[in-house]
C-alpha atoms as a PDB file:
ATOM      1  CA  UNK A   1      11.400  13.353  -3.663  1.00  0.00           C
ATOM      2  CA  UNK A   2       8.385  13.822  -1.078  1.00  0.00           C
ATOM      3  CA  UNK A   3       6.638  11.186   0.202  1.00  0.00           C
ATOM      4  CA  UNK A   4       3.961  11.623  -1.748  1.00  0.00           C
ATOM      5  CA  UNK A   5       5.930  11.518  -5.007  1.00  0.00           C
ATOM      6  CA  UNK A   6       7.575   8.253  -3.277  1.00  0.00           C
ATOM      7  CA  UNK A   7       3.899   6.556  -2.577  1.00  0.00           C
ATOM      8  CA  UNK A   8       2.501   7.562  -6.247  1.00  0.00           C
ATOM      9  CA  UNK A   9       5.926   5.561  -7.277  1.00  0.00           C
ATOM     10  CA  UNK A  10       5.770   2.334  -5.141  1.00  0.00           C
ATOM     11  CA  UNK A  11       2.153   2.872  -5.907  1.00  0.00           C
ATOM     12  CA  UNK A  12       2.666   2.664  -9.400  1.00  0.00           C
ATOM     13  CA  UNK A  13       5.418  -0.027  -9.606  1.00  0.00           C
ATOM     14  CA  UNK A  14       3.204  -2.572  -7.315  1.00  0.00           C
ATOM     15  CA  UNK A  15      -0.038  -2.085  -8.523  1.00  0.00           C
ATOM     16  CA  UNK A  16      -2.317  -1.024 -11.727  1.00  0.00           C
ATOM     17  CA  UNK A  17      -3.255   2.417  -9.723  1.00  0.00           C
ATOM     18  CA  UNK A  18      -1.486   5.275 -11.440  1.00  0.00           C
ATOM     19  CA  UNK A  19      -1.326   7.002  -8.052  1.00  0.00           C
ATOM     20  CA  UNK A  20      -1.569   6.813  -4.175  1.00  0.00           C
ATOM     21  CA  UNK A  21      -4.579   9.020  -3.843  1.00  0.00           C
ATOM     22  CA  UNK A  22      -6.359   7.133  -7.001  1.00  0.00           C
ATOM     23  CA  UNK A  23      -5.957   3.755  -4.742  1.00  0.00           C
ATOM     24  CA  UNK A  24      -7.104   5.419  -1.701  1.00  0.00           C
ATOM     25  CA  UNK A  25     -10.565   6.456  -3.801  1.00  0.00           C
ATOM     26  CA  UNK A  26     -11.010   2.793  -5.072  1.00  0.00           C
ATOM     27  CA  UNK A  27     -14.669   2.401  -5.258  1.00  0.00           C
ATOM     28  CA  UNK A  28     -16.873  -0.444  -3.623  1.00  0.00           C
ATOM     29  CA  UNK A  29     -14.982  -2.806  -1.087  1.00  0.00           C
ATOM     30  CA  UNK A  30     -11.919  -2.431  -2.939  1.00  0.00           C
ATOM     31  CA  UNK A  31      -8.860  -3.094  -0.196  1.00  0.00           C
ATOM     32  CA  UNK A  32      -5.291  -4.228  -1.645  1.00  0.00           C
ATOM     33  CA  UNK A  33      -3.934  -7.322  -0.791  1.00  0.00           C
ATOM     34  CA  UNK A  34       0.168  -6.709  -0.869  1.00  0.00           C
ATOM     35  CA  UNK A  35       2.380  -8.994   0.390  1.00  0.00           C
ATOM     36  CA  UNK A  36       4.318  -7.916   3.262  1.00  0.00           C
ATOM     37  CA  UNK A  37       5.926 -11.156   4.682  1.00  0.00           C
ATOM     38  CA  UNK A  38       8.833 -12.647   3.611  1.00  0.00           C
ATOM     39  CA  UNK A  39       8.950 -16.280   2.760  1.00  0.00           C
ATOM     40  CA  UNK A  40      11.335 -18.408   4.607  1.00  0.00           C
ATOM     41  CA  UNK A  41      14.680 -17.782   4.011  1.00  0.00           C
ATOM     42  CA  UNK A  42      13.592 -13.858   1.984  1.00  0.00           C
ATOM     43  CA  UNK A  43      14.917 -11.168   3.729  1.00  0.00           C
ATOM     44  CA  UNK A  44      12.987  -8.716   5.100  1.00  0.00           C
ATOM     45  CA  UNK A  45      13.698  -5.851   2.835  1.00  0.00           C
ATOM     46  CA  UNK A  46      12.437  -7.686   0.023  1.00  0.00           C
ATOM     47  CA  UNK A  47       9.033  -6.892   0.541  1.00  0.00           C
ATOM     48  CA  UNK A  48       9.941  -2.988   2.363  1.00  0.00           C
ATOM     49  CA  UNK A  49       8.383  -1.069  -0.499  1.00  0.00           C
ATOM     50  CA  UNK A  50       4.844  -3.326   0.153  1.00  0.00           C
ATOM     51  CA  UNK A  51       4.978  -2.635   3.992  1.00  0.00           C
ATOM     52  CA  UNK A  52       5.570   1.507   3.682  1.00  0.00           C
ATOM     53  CA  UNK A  53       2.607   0.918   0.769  1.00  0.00           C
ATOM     54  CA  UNK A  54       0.533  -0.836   3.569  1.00  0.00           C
ATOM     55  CA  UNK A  55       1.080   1.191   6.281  1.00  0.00           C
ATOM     56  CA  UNK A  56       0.754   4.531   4.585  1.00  0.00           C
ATOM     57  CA  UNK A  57      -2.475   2.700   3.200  1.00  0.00           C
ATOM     58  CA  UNK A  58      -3.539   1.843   6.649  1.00  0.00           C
ATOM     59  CA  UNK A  59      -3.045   5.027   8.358  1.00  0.00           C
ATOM     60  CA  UNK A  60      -4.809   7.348   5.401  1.00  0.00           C
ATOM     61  CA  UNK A  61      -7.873   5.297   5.094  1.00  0.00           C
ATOM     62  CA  UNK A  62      -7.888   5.278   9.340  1.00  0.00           C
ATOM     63  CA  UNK A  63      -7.124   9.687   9.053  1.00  0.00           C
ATOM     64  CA  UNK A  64     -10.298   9.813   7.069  1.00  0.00           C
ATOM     65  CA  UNK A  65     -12.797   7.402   8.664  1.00  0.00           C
ATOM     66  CA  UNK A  66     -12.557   4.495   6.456  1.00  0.00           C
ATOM     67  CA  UNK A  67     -12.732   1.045   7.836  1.00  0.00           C
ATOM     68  CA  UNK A  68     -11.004  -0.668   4.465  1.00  0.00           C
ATOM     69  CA  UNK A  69      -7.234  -1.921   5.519  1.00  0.00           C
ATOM     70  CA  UNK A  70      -4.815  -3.772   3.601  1.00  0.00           C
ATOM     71  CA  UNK A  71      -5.269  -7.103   3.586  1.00  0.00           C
ATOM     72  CA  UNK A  72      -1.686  -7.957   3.951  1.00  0.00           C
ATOM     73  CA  UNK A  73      -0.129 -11.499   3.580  1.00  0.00           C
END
């Protein structure tokens, strides 16, 4: 699987965007808000499919010159 395929998938199973790039070209202000912390006593990979969403997020909207982040809780 490339990581592409992988983001459409975590993409898909985590939010109502059928694919990486179509949550990338939200329109308006859109920004997810995934949550990447663990609660107390969660382990940390609980939440590793929201952090790789996040950060590839972060990074593509950063490679193209958009200021919208994740809003990450």
């Amino acid at each position: 699987m490339t990581s592409s395929e992988r983001l459409d998938k975590i993409t898909r199973k985590i939010s109502a965007f059928d694919s990486f790039q179509s949550l990338l070209d939200a329109l308006g202000n859109y920004r997810p808000s995934l949550r990447c912390n663990p609660a107390r006593g969660q382990k940390m990979t609980k939440f590793a499919d929201e952090r790789e969403l996040a950060d590839a997020y972060d990074a593509a909207q950063a490679a193209r010159g958009d200021n919208r982040r994740v809003y990450r809780y």
